[in-house]
Protein backbone atom coordinates (compact mmCIF):
# COMPACT_ATOMS: atom_id res chain seq x y z
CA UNK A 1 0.00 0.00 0.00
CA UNK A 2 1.57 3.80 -0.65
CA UNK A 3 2.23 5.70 2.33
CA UNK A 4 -0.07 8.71 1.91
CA UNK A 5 1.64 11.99 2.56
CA UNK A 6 1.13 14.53 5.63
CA UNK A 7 -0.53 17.96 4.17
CA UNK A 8 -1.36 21.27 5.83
CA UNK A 9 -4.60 20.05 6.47
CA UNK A 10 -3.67 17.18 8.76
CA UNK A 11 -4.38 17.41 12.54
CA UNK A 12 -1.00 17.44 14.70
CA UNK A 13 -1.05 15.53 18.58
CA UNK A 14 -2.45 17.71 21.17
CA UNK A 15 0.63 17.41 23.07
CA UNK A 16 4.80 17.60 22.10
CA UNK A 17 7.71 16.04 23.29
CA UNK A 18 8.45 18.62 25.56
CA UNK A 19 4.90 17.53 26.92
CA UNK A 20 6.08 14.03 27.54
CA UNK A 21 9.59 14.45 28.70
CA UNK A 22 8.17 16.71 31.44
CA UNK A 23 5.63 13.66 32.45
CA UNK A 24 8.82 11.82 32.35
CA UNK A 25 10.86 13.53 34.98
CA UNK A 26 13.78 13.96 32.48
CA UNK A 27 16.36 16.38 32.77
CA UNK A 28 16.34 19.08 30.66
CA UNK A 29 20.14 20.42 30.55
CA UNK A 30 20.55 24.14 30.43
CA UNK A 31 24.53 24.50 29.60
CA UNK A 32 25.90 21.91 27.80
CA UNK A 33 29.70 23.18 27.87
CA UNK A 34 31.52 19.99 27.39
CA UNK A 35 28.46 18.87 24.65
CA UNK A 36 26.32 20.01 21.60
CA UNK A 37 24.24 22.70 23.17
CA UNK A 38 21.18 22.58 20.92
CA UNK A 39 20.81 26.14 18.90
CA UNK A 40 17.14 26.27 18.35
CA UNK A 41 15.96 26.21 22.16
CA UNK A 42 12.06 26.82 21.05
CA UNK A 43 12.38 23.61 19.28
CA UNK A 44 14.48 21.53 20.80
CA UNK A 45 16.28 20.66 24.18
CA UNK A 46 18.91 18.80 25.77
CA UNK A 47 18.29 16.52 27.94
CA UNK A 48 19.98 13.65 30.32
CA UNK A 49 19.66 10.58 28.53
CA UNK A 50 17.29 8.32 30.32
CA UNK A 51 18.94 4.91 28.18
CA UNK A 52 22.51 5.47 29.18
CA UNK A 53 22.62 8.26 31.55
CA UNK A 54 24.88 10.75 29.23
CA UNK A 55 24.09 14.22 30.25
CA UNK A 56 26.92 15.69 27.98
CA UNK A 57 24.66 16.94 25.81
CA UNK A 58 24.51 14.15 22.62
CA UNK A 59 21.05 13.47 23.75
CA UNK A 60 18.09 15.47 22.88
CA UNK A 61 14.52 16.37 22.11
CA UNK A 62 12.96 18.03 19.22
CA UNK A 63 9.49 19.46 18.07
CA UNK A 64 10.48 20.32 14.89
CA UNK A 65 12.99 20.77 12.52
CA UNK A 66 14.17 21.49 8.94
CA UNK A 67 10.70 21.96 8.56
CA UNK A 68 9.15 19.27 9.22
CA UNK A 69 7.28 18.45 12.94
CA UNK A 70 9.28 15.53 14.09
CA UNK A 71 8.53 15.11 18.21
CA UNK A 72 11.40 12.83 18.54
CA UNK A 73 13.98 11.60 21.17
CA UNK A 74 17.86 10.72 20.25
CA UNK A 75 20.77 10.33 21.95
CA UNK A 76 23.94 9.90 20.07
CA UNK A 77 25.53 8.42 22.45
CA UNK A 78 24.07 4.80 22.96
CA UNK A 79 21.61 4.98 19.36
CA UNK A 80 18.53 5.00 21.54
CA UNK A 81 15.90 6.63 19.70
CA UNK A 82 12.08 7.30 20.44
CA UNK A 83 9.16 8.99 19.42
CA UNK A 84 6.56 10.19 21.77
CA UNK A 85 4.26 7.29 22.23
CA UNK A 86 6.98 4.74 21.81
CA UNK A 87 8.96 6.81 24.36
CA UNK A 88 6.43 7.12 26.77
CA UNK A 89 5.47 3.23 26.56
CA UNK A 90 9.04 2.18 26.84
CA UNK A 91 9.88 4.32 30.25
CA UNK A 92 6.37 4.18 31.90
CA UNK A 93 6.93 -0.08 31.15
CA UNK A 94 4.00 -0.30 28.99
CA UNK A 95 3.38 -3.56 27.42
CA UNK A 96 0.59 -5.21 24.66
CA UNK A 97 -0.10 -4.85 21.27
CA UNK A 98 -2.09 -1.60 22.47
CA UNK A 99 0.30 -0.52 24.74
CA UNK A 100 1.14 2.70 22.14
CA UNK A 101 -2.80 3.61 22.37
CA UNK A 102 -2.38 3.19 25.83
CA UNK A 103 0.37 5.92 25.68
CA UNK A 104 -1.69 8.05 23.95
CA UNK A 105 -4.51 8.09 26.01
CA UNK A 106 -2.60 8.51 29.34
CA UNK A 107 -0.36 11.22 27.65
CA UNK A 108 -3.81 12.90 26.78
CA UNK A 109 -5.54 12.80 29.83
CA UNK A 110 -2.05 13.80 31.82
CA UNK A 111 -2.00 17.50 29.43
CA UNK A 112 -5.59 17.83 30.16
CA UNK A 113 -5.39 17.77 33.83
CA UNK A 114 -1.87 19.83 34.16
CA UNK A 115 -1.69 21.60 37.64
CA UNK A 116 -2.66 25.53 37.12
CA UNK A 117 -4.79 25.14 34.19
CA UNK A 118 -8.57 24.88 33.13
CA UNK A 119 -9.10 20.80 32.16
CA UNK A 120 -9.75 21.67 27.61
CA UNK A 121 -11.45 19.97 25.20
CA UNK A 122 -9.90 17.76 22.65
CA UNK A 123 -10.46 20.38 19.79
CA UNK A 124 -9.48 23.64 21.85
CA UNK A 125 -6.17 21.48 22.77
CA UNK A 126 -5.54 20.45 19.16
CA UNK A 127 -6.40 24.48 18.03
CA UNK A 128 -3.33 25.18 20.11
CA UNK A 129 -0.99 22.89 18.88
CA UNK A 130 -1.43 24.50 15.70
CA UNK A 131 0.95 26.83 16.56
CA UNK A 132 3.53 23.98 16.43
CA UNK A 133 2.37 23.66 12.05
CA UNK A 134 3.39 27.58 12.12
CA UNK A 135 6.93 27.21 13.52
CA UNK A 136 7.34 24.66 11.50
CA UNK A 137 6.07 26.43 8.55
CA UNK A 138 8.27 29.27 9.53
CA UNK A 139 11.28 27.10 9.87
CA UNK A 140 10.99 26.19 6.12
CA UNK A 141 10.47 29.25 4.75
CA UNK A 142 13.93 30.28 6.92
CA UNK A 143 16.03 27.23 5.66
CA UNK A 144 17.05 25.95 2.54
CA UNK A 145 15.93 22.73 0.88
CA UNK A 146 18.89 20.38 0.61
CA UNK A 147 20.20 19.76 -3.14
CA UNK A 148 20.96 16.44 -4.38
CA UNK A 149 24.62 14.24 -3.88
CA UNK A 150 25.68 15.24 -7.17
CA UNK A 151 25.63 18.98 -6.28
CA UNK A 152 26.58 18.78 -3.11
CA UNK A 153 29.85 16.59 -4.39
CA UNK A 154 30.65 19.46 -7.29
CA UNK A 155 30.52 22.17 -4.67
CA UNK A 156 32.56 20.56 -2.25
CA UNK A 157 35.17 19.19 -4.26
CA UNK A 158 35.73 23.09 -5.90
CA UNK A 159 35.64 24.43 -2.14
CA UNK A 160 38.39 22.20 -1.15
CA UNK A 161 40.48 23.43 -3.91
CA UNK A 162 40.57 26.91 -1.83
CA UNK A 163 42.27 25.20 1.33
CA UNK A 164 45.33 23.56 2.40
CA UNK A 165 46.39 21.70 5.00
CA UNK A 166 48.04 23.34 7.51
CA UNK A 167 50.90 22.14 8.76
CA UNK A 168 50.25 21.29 12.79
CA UNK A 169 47.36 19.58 11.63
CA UNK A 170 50.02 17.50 9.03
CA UNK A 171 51.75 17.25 12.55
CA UNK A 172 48.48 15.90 14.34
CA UNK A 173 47.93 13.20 11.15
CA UNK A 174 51.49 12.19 11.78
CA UNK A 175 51.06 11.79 15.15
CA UNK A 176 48.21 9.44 14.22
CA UNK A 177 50.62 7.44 12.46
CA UNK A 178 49.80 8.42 9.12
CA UNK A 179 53.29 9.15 6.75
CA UNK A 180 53.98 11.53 4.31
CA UNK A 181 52.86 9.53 1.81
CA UNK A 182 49.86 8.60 2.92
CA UNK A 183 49.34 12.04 4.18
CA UNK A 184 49.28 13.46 0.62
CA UNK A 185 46.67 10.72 -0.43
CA UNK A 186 44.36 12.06 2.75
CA UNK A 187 45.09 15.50 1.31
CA UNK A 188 43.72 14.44 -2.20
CA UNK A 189 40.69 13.25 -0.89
CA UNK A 190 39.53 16.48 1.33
CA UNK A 191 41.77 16.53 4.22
CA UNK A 192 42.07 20.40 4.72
CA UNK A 193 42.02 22.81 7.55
CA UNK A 194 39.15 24.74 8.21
CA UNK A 195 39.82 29.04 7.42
CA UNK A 196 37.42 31.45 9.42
CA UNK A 197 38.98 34.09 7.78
CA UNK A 198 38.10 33.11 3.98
CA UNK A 199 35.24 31.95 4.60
CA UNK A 200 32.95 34.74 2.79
CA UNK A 201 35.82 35.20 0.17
CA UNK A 202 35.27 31.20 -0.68
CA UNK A 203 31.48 31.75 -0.99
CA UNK A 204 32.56 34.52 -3.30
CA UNK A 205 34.27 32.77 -6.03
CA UNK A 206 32.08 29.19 -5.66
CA UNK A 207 28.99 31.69 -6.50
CA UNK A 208 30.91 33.58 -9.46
CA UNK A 209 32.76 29.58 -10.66
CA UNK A 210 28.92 29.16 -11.11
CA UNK A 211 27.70 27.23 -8.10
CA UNK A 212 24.45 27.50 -6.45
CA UNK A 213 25.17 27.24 -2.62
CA UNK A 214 21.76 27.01 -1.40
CA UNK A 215 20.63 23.75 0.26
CA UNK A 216 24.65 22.42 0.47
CA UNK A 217 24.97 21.79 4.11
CA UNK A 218 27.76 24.09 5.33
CA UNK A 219 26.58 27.34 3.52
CA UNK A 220 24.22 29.90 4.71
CA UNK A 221 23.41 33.96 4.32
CA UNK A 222 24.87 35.84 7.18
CA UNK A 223 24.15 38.82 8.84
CA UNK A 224 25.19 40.95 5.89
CA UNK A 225 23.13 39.33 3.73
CA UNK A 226 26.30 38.03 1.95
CA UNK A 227 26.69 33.83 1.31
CA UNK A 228 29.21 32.57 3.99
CA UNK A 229 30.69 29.35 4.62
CA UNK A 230 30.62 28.28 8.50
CA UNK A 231 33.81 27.93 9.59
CA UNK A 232 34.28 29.97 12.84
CA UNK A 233 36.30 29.93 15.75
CA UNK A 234 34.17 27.19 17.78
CA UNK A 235 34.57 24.58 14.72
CA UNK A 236 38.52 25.61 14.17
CA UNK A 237 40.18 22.27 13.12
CA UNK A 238 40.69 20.30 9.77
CA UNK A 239 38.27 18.79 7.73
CA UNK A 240 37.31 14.76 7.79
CA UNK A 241 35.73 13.95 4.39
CA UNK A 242 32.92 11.66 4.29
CA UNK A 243 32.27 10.06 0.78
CA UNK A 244 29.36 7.11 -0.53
CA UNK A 245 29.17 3.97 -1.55
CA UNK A 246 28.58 6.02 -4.75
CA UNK A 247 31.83 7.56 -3.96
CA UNK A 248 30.03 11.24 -3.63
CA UNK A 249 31.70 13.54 -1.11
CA UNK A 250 28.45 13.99 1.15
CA UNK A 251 30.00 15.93 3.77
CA UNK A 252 32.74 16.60 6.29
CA UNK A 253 33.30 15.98 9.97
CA UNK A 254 35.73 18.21 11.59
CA UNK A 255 38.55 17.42 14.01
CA UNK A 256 38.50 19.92 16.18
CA UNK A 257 41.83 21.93 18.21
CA UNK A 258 40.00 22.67 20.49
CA UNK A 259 37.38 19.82 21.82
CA UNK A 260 34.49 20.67 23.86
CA UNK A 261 34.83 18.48 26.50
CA UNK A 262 34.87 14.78 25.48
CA UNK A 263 33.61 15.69 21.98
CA UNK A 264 36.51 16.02 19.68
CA UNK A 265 34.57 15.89 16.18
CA UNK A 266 31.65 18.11 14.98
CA UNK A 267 29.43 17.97 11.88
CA UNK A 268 30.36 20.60 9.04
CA UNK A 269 26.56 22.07 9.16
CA UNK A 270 24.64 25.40 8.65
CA UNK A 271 21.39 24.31 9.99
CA UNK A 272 19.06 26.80 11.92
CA UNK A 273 21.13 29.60 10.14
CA UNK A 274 19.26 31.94 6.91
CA UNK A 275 18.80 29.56 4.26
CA UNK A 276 21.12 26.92 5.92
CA UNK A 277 21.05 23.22 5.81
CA UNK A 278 21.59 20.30 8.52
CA UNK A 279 23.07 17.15 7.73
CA UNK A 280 22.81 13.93 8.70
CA UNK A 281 25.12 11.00 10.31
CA UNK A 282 26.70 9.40 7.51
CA UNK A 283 28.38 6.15 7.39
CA UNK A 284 32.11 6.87 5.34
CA UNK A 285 33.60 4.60 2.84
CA UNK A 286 37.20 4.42 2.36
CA UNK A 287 38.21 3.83 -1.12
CA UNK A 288 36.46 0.93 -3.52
CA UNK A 289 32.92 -0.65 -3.00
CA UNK A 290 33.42 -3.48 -5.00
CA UNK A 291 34.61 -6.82 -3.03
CA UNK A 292 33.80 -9.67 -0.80
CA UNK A 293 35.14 -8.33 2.09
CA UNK A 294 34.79 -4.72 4.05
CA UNK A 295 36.07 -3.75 7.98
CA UNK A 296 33.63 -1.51 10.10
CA UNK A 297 35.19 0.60 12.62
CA UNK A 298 34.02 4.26 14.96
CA UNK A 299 34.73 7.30 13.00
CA UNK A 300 35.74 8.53 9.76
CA UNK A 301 39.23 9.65 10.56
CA UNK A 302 39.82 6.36 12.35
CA UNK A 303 38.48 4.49 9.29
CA UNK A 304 41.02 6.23 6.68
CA UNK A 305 44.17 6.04 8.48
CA UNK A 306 43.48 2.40 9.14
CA UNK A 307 42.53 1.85 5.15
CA UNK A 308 45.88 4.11 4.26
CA UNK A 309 47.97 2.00 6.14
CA UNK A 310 46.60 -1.59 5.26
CA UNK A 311 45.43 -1.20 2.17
CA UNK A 312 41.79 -3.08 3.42
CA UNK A 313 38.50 -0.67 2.42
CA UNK A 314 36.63 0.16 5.34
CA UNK A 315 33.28 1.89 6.87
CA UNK A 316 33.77 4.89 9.59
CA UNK A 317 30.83 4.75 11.31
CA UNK A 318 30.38 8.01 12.91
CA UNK A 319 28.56 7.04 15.98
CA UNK A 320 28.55 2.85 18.15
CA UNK A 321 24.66 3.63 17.37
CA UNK A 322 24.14 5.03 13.71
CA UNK A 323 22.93 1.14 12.68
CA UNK A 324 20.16 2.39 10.84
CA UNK A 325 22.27 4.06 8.35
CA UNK A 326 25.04 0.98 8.18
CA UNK A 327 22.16 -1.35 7.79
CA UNK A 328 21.22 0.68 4.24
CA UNK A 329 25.25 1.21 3.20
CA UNK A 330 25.88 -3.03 3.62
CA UNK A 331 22.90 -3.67 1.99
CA UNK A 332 23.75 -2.11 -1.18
CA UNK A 333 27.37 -3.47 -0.53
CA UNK A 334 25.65 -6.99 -0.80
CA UNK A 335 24.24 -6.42 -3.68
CA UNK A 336 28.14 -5.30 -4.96
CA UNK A 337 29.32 -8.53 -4.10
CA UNK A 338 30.24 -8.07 -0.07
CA UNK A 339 30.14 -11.27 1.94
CA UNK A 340 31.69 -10.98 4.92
CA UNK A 341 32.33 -8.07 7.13
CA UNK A 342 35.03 -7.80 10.39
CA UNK A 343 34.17 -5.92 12.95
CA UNK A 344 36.46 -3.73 14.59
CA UNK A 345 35.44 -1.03 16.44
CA UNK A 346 37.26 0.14 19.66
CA UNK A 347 38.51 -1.99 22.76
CA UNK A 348 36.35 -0.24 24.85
CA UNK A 349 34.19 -3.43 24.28
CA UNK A 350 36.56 -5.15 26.57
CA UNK A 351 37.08 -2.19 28.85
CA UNK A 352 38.33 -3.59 32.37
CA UNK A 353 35.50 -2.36 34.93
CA UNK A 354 37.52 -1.97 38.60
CA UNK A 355 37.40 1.62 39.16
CA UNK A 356 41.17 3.55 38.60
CA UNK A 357 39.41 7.06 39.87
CA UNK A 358 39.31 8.09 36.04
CA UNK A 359 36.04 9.21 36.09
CA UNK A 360 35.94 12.69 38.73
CA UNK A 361 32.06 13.16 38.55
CA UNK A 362 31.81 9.73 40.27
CA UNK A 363 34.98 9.52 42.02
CA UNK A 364 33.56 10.14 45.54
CA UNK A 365 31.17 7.59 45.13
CA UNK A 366 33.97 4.98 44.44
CA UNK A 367 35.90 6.18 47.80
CA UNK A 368 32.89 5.70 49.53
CA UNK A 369 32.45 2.39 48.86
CA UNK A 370 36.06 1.42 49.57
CA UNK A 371 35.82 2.79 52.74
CA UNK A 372 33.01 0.12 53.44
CA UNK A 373 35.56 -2.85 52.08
CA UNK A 374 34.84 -3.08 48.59
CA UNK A 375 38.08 -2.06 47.22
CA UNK A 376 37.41 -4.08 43.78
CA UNK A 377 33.76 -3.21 42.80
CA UNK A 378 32.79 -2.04 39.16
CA UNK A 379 32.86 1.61 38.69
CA UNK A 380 29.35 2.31 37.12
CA UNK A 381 30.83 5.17 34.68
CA UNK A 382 32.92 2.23 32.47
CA UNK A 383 30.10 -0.37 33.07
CA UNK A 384 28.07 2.18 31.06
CA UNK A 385 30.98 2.68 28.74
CA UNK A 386 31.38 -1.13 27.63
CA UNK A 387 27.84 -1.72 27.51
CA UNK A 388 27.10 0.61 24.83
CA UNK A 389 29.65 0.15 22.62
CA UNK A 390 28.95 -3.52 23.29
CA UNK A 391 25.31 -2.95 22.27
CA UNK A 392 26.51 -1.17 19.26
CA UNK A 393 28.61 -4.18 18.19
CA UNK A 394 25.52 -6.36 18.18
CA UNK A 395 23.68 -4.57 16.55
CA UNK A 396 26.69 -4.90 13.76
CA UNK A 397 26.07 -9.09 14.24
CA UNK A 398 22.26 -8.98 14.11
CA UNK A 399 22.59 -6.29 10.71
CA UNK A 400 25.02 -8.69 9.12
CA UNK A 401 22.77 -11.85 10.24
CA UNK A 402 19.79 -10.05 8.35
CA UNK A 403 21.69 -9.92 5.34
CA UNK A 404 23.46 -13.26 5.84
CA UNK A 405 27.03 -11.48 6.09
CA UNK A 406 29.25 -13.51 7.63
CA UNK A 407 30.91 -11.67 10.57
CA UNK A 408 34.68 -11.70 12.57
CA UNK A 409 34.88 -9.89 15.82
CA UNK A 410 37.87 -8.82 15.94
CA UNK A 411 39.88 -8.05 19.58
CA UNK A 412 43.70 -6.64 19.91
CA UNK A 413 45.96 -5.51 22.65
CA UNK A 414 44.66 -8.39 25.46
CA UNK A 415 46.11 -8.83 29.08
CA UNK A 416 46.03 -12.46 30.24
CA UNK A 417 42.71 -12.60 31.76
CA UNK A 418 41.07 -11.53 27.62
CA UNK A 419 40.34 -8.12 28.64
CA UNK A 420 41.56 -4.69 27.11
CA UNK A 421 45.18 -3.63 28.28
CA UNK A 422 44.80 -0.43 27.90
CA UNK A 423 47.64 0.68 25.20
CA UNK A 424 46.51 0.73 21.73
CA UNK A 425 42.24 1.42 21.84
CA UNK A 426 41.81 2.21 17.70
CA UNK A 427 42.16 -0.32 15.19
CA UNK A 428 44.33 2.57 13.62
CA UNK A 429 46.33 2.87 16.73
CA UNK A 430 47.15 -0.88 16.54
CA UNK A 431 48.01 -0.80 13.07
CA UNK A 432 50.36 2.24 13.36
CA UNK A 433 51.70 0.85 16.69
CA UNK A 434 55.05 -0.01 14.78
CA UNK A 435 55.13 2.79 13.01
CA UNK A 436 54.97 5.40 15.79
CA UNK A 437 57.21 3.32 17.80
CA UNK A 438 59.98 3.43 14.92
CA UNK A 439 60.04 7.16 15.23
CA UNK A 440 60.57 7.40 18.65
């Protein structure tokens, strides 16, 4: 049957998912300094991730966006994802085939009966969630409508032929392992640094080359009313392309100097600014499509310097939870010819749990209970740590057991009792291990 498609006309929930992360209890963070501080604060919020407890900032909430009303929660942290009835059902423990009417209704009858208001009717509650169609409406008239892969690819590739690399973030790569050689192949491909200071100038000659910049995530109309790129001094690093199956440069992650907190990469984005556009996680693919055999690591960067150095093509998967999106790039890989697939994303998976006082927000709690003659309990903080990036891994085996892939887990750096020793994490910092050591 075809999915018929929403229209102006259509009635929107009487409630949002502000509504139901209030009913919730969930923390709505205020000041995400060490996350991603959400820019559109009508819209959207952080909050504390109920799944996995991150309260860095790389879960949220949003009404709407791009757009389009979306009343969804997502935390980039562990993959969870939610909208408002499955949400509600999942926390409050509902269960049945019904149990998502039964979210509705409860939901419904909660906003009705909110402390210091009159008890409304269906239809007056409904009239004033119309207002959420208007933002919405307004939002789309304010952004830009994103062009297709082929576009996007043209205007990125001409763009990078403006930058360089810079040479402490050469330094940085080399630090990574990577040589000169396989530095200048990065380079080739789109590693540049990022230039606050050209940024207009580069808008400048894309638009008078010929381009069209509107709807390329990235590029935006500033204050001036002039076409700007958005590099600026909070995104100040060098760029990480990220390219297809269908070998299209879709877009760049960025490492950053400066990290804001634990969060060393950011997207290369202009959503929420005049005639901006957002961009989505995208899985990377290092080099050819076409074989039996493809290695899925964390991260783009990670991803290339380990294909550089062995030669192997492999996925960057830009976040342990982004399965939906790997799911979609191995099934067309399948169809290539792919047939096997070896897993090797981070050591964290076998992450040694006795607490070494690494953690400082939870620190106290660990003296605590060695004061009370526990002295080898788990600390909670890496329990947390190896379960998600554990859950993340199956979700790699069930994926590749859909599409009956065969799959390897792979495991490196080992102490004698099989868990993580705590030297090289990466699968790029064990293949450059030698490497790094020679030039010591």
């Amino acid at each position: 049957m075809k999915k018929r498609k929403c229209t102006e006309s259509d009635p929107v929930a009487p409630f949002t998912i502000f509504d139901v992360a209030k009913m919730l209890d969930m923390e709505f963070l205020e000041n995400c300094k060490s996350g991603y501080q959400v820019k559109d604060t009508q819209n959207a919020a952080n909050v504390v991730c109920p799944f996995c407890g991150d309260a860095r900032g790389k879960a949220s909430i949003c009404i709407c966006a791009e757009g389009k009303i979306m009343n969804v929660f997502h935390c980039f942290d562990c993959g969870t994802g939610h909208n408002m009835l499955t949400l509600y059902a999942e926390l409050c423990h509902l269960t049945g085939k019904d149990r998502y009417k039964k979210a509705y209704r409860e939901i419904y009858r909660r906003k009705q009966k909110e402390p210091g208001r009159k008890k409304k009717t269906r239809q007056a509650m409904q009239e004033e969630s119309q207002g959420i169609k208007k933002r919405a409406r307004k939002q789309k008239e304010y952004l830009a409508e994103p062009v297709n892969l082929e576009q996007r690819h043209q205007v990125y590739k001409k763009m990078l032929s403006y930058l360089e690399l810079k040479e402490y973030h050469r330094k940085d790569l080399e630090r990574r392992g990577a040589d000169r050689e396989m530095i200048l192949h990065m380079e080739e491909k789109g590693y540049k640094s990022t230039s606050e200071e050209d940024s207009q100038q580069i808008a400048r000659r894309l638009i008078k080359e010929g381009f069209r910049l509107e709807g390329v995530p990235s590029f935006y109309i500033n204050w001036e009313g002039n076409w700007d790129l958005n590099f600026y001094e909070g995104n100040r690093g060098y760029l990480c392309p990220v390219y297809t199956v269908d070998k299209y440069l879709a877009g760049f992650q960025i490492r950053l100097d400066h990290p804001k907190g634990k969060n060393k990469y950011v997207w290369l984005s202009s959503a929420n600014q005049k005639k901006g556009c957002g961009i989505s996680s995208i899985v990377g693919v290092s080099e050819k499509t076409e074989g039996s055999e493809i290695y899925v690591t964390e991260g783009i960067l990670k991803a290339e310097i380990a294909h550089q150095v062995s030669g192997k093509t492999f996925l960057g998967n830009p976040g342990i939870g982004n399965w939906r999106d790997l799911y979609e790039v191995l099934q067309v890989l399948k169809k290539r010819g792919l047939s096997h697939v070896e897993e090797v994303y981070d050591m964290d998976k076998q992450l040694r749990l006795v607490c070494d006082q690494k953690y400082s927000e939870i620190c106290e709690e660990c003296e605590d209970r060695k004061k009370k003659g526990n002295p080898d309990f788990e600390c909670p903080k890496k329990r947390l740590k190896r379960d998600t990036i554990r859950k993340g891994c199956n979700h790699t085996y069930h994926i590749c057991e859909e599409l009956s892939l065969s799959c390897n887990r792979n495991q490196w750096d080992l102490d004698p009792d099989g868990l993580w020793a705590e030297h090289e994490k990466g699968i790029d910092d064990w293949l450059t291990k030698e490497i790094r050591e020679n030039r010591k």
